[in-house]
PDB file of N, CA and C in Angstrom:
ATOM      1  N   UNK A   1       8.574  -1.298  17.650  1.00  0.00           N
ATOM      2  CA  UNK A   1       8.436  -0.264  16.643  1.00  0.00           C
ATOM      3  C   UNK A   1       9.750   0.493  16.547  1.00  0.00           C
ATOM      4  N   UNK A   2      10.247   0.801  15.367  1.00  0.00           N
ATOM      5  CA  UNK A   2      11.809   1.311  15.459  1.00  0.00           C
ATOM      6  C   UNK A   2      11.177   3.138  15.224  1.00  0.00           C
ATOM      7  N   UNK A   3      12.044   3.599  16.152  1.00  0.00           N
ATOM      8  CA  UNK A   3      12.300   4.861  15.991  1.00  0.00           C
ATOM      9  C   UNK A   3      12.252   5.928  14.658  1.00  0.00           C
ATOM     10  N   UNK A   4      11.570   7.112  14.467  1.00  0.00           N
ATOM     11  CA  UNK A   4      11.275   7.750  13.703  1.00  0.00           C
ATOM     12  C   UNK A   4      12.813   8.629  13.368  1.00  0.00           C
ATOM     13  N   UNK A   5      13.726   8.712  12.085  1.00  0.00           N
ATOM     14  CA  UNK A   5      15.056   9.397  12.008  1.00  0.00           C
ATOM     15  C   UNK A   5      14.497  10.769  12.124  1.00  0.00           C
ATOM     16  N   UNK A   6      15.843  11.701  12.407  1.00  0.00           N
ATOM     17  CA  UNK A   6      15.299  12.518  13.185  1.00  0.00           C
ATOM     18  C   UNK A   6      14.857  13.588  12.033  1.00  0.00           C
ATOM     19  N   UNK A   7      14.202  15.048  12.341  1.00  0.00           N
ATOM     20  CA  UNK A   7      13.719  15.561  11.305  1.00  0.00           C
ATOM     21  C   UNK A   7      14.040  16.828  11.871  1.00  0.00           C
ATOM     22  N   UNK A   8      13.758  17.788  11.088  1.00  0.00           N
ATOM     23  CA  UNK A   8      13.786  19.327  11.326  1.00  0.00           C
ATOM     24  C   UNK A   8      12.636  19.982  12.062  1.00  0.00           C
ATOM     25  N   UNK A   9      11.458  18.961  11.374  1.00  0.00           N
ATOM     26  CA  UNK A   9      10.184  19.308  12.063  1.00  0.00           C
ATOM     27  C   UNK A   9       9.753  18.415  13.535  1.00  0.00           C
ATOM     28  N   UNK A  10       9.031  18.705  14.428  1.00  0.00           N
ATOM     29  CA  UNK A  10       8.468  18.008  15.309  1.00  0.00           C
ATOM     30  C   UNK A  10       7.976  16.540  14.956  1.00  0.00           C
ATOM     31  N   UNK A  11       8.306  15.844  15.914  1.00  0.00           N
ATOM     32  CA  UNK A  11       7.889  14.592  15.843  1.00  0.00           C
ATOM     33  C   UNK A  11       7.779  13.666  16.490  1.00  0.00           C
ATOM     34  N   UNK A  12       6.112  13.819  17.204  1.00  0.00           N
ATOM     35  CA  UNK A  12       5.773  12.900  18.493  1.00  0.00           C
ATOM     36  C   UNK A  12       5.833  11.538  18.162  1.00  0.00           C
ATOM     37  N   UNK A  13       6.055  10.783  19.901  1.00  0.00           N
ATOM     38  CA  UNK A  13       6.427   9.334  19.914  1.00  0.00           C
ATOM     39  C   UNK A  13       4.821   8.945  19.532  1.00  0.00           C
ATOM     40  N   UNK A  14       4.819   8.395  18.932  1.00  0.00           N
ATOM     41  CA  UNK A  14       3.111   7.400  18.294  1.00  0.00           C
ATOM     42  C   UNK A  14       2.643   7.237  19.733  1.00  0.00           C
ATOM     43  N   UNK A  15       3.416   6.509  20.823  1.00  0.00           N
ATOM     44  CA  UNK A  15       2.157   6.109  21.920  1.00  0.00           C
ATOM     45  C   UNK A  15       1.685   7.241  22.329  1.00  0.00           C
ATOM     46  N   UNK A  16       1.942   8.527  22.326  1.00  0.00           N
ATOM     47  CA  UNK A  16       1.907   9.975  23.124  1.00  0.00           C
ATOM     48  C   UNK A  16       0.655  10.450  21.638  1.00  0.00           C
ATOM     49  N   UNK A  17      -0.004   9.436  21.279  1.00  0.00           N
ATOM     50  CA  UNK A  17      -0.641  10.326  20.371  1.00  0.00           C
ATOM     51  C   UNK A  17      -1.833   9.487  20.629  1.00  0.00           C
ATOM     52  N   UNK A  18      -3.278  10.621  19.824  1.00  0.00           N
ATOM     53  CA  UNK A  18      -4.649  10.106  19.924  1.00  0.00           C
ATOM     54  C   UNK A  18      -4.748   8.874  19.974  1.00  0.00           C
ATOM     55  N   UNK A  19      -6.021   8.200  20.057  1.00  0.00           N
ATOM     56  CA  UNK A  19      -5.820   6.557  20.159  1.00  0.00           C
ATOM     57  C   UNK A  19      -6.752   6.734  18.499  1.00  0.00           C
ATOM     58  N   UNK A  20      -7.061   7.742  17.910  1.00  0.00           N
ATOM     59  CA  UNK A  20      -7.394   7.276  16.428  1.00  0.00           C
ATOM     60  C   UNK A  20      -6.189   7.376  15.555  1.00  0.00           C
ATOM     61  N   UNK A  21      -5.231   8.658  15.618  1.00  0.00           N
ATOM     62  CA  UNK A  21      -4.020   8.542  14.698  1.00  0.00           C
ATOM     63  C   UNK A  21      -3.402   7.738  15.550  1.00  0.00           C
ATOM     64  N   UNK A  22      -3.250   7.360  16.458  1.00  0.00           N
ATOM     65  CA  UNK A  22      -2.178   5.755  16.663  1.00  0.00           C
ATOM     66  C   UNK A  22      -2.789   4.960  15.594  1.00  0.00           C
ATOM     67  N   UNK A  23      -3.872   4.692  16.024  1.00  0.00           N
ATOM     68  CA  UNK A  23      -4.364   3.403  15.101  1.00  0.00           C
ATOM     69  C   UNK A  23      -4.448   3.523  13.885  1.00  0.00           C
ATOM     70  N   UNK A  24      -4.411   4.368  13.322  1.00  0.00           N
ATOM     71  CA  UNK A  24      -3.967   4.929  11.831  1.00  0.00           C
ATOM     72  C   UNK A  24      -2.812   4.756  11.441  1.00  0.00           C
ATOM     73  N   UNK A  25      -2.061   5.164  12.322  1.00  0.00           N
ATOM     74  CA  UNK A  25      -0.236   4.986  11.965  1.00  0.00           C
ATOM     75  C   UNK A  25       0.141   3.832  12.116  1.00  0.00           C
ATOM     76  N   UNK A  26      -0.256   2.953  12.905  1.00  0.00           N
ATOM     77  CA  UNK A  26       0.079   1.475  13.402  1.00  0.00           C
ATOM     78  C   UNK A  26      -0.362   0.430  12.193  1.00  0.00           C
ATOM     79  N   UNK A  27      -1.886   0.690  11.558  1.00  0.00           N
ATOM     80  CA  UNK A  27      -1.749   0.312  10.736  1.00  0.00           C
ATOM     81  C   UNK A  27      -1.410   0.368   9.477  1.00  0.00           C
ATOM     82  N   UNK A  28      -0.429   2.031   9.204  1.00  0.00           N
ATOM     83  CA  UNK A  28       0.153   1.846   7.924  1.00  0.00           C
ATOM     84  C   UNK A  28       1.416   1.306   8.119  1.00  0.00           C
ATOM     85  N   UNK A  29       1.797   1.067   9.482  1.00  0.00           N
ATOM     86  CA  UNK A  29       3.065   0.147   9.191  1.00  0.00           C
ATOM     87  C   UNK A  29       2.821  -1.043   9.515  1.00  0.00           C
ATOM     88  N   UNK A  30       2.102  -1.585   9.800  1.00  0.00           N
ATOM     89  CA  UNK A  30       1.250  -2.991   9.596  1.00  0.00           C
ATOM     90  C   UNK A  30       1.735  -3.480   7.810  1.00  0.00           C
ATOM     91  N   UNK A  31       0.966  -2.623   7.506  1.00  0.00           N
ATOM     92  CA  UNK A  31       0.533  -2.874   5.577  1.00  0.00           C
ATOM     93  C   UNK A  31       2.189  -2.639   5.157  1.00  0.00           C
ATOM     94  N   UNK A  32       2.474  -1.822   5.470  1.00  0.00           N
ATOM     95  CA  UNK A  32       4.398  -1.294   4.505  1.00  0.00           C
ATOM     96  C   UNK A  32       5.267  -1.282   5.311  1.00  0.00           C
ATOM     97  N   UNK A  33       5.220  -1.922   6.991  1.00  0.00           N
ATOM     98  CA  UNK A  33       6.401  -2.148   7.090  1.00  0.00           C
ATOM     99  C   UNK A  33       7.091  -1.430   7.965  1.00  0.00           C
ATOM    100  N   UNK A  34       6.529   0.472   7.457  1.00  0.00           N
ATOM    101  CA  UNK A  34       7.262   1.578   8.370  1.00  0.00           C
ATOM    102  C   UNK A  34       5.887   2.514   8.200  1.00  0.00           C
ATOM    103  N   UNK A  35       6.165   3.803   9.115  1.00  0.00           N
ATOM    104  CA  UNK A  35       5.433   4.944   9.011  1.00  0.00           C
ATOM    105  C   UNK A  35       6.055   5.587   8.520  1.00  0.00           C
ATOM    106  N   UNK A  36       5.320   6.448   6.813  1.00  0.00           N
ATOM    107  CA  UNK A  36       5.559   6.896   6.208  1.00  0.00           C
ATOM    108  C   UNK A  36       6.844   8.809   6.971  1.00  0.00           C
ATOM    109  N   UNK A  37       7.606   9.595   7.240  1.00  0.00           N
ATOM    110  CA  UNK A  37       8.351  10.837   7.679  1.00  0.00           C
ATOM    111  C   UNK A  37       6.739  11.731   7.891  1.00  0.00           C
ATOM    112  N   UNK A  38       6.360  11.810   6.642  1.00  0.00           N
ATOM    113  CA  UNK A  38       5.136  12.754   6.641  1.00  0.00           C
ATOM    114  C   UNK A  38       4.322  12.631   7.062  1.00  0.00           C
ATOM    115  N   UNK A  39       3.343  11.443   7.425  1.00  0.00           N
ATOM    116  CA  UNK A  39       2.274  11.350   8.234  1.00  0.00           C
ATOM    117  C   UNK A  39       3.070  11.313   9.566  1.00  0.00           C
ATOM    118  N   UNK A  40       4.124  11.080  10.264  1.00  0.00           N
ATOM    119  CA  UNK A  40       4.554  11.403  11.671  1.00  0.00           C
ATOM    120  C   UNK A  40       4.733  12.871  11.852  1.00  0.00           C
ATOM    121  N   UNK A  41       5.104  13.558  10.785  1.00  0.00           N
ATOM    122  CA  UNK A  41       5.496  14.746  11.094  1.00  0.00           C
ATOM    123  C   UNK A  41       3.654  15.764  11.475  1.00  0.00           C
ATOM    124  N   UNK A  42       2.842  15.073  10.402  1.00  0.00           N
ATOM    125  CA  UNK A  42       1.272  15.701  10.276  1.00  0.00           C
ATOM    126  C   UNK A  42       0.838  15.041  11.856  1.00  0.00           C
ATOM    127  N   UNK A  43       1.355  14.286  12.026  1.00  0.00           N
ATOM    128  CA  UNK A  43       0.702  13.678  13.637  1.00  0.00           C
ATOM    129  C   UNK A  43       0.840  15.038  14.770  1.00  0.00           C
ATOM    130  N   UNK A  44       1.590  15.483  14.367  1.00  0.00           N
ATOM    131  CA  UNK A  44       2.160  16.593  15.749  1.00  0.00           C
ATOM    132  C   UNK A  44       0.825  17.221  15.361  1.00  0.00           C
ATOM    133  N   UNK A  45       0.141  17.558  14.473  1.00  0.00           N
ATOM    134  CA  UNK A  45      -1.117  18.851  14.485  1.00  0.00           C
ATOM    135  C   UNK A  45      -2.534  17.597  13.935  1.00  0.00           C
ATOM    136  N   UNK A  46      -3.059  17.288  15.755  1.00  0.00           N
ATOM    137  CA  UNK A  46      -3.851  16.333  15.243  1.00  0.00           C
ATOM    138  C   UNK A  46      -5.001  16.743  14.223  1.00  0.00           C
ATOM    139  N   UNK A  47      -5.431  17.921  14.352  1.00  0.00           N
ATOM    140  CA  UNK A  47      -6.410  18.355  13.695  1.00  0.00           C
ATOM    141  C   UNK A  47      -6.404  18.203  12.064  1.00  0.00           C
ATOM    142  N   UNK A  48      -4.974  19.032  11.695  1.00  0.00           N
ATOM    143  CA  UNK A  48      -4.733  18.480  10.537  1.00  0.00           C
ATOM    144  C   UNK A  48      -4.159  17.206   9.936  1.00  0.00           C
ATOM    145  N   UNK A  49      -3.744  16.372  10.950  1.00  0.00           N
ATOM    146  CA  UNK A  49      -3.459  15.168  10.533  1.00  0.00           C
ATOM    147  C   UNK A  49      -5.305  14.272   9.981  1.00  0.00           C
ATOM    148  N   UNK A  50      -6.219  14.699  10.614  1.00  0.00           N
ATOM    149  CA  UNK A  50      -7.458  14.178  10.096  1.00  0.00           C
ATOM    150  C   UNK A  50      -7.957  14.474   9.725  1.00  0.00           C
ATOM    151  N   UNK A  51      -7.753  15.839   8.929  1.00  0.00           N
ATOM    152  CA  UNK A  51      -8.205  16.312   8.100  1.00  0.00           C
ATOM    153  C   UNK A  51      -7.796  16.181   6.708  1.00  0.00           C
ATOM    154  N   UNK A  52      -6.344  15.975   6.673  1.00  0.00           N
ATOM    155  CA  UNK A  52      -6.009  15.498   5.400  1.00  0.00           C
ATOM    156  C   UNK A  52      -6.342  13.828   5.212  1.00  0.00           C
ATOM    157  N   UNK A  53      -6.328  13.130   6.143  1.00  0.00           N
ATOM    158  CA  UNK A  53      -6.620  11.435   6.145  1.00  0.00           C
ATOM    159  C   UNK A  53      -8.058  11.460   5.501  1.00  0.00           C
ATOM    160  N   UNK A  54      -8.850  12.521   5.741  1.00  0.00           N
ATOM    161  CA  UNK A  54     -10.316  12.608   5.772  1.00  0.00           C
ATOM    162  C   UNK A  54     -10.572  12.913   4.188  1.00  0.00           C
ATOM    163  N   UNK A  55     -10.018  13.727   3.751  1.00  0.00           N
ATOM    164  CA  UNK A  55      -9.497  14.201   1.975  1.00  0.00           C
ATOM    165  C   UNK A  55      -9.190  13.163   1.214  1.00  0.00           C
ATOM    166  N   UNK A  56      -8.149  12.709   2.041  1.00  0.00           N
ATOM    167  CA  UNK A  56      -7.542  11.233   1.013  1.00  0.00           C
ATOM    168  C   UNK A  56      -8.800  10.198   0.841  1.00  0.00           C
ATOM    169  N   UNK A  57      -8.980   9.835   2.165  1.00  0.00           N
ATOM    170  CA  UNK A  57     -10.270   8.699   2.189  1.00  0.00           C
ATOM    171  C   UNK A  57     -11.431   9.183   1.368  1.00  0.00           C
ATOM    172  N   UNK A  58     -12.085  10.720   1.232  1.00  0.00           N
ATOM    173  CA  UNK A  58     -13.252  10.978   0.665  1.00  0.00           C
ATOM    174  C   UNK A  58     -12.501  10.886  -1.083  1.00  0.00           C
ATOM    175  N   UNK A  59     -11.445  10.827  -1.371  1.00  0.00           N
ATOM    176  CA  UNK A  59     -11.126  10.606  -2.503  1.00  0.00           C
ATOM    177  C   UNK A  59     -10.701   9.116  -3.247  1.00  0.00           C
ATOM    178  N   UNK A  60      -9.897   8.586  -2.271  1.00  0.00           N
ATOM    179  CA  UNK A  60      -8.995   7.467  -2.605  1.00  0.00           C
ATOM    180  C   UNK A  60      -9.907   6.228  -2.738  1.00  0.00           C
ATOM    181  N   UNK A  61     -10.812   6.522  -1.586  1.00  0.00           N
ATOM    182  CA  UNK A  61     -11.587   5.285  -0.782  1.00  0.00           C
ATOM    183  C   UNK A  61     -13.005   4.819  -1.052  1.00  0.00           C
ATOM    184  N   UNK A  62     -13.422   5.955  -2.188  1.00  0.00           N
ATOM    185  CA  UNK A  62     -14.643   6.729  -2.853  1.00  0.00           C
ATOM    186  C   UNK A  62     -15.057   5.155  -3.402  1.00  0.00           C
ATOM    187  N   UNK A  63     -16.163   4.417  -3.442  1.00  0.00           N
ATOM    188  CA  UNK A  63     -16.753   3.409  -4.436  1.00  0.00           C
ATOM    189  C   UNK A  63     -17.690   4.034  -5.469  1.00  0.00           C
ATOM    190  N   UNK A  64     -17.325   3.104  -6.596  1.00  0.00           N
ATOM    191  CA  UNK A  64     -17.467   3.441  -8.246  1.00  0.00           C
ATOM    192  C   UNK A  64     -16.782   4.595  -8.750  1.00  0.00           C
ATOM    193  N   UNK A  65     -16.922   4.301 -10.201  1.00  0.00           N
ATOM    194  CA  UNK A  65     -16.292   4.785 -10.631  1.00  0.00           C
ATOM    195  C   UNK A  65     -14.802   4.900 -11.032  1.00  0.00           C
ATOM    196  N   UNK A  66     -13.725   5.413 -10.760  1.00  0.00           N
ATOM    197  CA  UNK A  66     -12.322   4.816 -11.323  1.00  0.00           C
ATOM    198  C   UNK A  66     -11.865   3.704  -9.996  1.00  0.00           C
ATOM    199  N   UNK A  67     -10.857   2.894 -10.660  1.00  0.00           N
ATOM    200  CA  UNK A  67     -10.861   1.848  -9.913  1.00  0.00           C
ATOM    201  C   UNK A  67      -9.031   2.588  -9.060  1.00  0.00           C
ATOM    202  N   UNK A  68      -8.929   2.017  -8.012  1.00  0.00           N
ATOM    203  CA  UNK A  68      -8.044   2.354  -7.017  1.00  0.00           C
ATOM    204  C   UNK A  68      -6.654   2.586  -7.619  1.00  0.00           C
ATOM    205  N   UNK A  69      -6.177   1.662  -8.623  1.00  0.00           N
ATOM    206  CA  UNK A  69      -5.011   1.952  -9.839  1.00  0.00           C
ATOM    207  C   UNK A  69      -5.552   3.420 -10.475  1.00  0.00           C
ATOM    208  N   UNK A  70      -6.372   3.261 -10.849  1.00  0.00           N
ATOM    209  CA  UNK A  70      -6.468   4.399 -11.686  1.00  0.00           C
ATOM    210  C   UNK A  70      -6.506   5.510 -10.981  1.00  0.00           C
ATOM    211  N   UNK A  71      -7.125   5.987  -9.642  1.00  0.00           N
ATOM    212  CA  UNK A  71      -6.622   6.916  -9.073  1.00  0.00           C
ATOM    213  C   UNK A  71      -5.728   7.204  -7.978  1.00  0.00           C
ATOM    214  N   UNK A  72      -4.557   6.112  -8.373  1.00  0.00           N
ATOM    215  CA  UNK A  72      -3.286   6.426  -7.508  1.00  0.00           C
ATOM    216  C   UNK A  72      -2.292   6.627  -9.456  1.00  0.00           C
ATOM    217  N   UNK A  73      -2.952   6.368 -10.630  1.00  0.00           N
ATOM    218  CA  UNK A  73      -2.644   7.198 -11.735  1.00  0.00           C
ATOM    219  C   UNK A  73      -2.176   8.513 -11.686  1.00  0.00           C
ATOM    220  N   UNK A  74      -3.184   8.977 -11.762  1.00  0.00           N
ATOM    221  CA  UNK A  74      -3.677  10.112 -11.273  1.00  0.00           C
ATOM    222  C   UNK A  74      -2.706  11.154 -10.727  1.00  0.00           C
ATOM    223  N   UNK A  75      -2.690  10.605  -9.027  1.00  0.00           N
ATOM    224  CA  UNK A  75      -1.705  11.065  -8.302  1.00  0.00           C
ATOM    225  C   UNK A  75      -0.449  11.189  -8.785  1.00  0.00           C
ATOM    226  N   UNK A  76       0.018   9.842  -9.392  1.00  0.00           N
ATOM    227  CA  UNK A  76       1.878   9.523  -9.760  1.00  0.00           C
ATOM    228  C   UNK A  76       1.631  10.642 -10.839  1.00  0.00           C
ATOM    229  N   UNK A  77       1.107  10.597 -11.818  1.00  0.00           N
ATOM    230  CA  UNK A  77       0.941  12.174 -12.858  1.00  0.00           C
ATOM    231  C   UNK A  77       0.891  13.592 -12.271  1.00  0.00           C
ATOM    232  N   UNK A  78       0.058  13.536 -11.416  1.00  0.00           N
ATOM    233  CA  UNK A  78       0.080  15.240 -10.583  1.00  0.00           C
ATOM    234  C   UNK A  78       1.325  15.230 -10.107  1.00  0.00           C
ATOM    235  N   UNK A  79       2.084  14.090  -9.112  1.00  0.00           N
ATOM    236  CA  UNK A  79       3.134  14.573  -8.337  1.00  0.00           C
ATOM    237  C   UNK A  79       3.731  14.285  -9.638  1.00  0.00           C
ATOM    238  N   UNK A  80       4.475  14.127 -10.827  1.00  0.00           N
ATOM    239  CA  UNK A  80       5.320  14.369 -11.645  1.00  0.00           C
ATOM    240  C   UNK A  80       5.094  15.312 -12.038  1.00  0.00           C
ATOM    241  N   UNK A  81       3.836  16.129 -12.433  1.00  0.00           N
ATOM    242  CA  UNK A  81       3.920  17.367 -12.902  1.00  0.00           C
ATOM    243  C   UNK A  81       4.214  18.559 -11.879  1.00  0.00           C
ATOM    244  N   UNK A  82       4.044  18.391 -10.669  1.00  0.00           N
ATOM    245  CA  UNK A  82       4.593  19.427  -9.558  1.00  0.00           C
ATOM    246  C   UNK A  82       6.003  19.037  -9.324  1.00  0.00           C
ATOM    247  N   UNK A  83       6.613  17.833  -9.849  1.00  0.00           N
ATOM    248  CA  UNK A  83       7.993  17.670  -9.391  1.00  0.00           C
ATOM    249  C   UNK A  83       8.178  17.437  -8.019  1.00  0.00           C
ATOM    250  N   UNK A  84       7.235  16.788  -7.412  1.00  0.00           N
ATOM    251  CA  UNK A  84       7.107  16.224  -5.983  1.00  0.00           C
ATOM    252  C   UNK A  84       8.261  14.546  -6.175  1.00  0.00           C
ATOM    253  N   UNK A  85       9.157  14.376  -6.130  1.00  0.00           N
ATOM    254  CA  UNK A  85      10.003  13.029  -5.916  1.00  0.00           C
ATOM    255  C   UNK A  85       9.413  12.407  -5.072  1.00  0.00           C
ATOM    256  N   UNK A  86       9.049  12.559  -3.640  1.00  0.00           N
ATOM    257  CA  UNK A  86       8.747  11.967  -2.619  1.00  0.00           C
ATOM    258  C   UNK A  86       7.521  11.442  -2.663  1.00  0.00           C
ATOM    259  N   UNK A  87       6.089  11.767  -3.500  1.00  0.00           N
ATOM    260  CA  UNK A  87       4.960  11.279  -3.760  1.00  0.00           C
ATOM    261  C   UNK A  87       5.096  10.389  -4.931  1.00  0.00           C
ATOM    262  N   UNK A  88       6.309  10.922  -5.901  1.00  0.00           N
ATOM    263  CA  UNK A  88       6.012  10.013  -6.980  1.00  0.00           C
ATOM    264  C   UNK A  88       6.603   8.469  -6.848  1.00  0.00           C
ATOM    265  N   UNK A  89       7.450   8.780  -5.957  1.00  0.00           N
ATOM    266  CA  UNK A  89       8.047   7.514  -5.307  1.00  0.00           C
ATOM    267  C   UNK A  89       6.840   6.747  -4.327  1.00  0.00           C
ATOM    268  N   UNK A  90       6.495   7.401  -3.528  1.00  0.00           N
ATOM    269  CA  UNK A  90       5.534   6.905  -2.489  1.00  0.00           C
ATOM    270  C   UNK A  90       4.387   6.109  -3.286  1.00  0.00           C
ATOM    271  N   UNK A  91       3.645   6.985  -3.906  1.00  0.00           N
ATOM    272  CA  UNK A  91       2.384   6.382  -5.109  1.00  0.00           C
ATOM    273  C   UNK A  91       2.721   5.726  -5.585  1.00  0.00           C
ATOM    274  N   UNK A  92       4.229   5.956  -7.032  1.00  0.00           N
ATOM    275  CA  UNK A  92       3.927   5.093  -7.546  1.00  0.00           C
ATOM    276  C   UNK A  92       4.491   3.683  -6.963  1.00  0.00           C
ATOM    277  N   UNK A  93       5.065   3.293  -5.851  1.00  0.00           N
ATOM    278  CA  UNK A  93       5.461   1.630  -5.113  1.00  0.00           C
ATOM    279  C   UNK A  93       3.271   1.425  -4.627  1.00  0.00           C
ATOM    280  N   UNK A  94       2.470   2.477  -4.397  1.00  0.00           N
ATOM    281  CA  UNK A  94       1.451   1.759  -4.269  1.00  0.00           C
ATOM    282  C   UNK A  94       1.065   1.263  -5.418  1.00  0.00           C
ATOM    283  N   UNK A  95       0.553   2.228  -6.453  1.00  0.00           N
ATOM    284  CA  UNK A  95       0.457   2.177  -8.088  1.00  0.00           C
ATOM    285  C   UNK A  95       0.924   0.729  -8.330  1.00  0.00           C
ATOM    286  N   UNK A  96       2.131   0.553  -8.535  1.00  0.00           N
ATOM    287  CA  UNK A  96       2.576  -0.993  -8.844  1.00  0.00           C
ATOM    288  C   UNK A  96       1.701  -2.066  -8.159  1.00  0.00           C
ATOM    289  N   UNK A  97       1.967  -1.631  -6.995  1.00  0.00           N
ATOM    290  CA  UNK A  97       1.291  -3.255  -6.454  1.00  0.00           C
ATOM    291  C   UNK A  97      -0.433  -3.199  -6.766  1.00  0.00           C
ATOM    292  N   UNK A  98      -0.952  -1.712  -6.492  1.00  0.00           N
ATOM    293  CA  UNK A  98      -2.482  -1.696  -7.408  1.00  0.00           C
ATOM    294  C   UNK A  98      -2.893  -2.518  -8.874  1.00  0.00           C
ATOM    295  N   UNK A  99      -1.644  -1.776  -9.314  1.00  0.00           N
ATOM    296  CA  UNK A  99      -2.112  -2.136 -10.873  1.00  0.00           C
ATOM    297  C   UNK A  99      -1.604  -3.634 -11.329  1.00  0.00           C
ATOM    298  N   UNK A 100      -0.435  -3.977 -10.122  1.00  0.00           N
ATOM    299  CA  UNK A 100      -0.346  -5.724 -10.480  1.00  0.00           C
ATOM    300  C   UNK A 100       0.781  -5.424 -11.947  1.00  0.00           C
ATOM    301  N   UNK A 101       1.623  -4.047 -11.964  1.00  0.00           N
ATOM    302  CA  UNK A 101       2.445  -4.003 -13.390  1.00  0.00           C
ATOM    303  C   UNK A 101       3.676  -3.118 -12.957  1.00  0.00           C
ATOM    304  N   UNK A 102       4.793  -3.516 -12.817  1.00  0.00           N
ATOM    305  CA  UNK A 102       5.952  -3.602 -12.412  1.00  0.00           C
ATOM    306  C   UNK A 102       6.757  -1.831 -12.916  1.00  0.00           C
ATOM    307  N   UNK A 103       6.002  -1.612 -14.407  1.00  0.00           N
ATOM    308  CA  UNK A 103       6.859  -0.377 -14.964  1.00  0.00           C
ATOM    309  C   UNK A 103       5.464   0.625 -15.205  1.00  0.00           C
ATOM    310  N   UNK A 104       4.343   0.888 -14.806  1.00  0.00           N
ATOM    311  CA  UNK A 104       3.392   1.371 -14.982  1.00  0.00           C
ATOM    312  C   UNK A 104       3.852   2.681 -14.383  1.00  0.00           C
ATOM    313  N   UNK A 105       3.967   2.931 -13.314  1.00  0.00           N
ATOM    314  CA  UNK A 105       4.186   4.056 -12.241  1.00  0.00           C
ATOM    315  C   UNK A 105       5.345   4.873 -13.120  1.00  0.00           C
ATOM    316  N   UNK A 106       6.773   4.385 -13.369  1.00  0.00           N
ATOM    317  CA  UNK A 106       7.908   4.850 -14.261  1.00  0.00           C
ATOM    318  C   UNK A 106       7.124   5.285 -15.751  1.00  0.00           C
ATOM    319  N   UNK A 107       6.379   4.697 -16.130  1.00  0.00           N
ATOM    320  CA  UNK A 107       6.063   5.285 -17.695  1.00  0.00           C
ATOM    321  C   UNK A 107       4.968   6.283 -17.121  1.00  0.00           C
ATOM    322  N   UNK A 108       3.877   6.398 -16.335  1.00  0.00           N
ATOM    323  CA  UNK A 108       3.334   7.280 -16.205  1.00  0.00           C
ATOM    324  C   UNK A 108       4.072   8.729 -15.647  1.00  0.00           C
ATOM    325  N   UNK A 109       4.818   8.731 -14.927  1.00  0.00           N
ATOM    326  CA  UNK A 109       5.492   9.664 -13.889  1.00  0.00           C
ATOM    327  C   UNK A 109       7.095   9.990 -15.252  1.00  0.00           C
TER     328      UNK A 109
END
């Protein structure tokens, strides 16, 4: 596992953490490769690290109704309208591979 660059904020080594956010973090870099700055940095406060995972999932992960493109839509639109760079980037590389459409994320955002 390569090393987390360094940050301003705290930022525990993954094995020094719960054995549920390990396994949370392990497998988002399973799926992409790396662990996202922000979920390592949310790891230091386990409480709120599962509490926001718990938000996302009761939203993201929700069956029926809009389909998983459509509400990582959604998202790439909110973080363009707050001017968040770092989500609209993040979403929309999921967005793309959701929606299976290469410029979707850029025309929405």
């Amino acid at each position: 596992m390569t090393q987390p660059t360094p940050s301003r904020f705290p930022v525990p080594p993954v094995d020094s953490l719960p054995e549920d956010i390990r396994s949370r973090l392990l497998t988002v870099q399973e799926k992409s490769g790396f662990i996202p700055n922000v979920f390592l940095t949310l790891a230091f406060r386990p409480d709120e690290f599962r509490a926001f995972f718990a938000y996302h999932d009761a939203l993201m992960d929700k069956d029926g109704g809009l389909t998983k493109a459509e509400r990582e839509m959604i998202v790439v639109a909110t973080s363009s309208a707050n001017q968040c760079q770092y989500c609209v980037i993040a979403h929309g590389a999921i967005l793309r591979i959701r929606a299976k459409n290469p410029l979707i994320a850029d025309q929405i955002a």
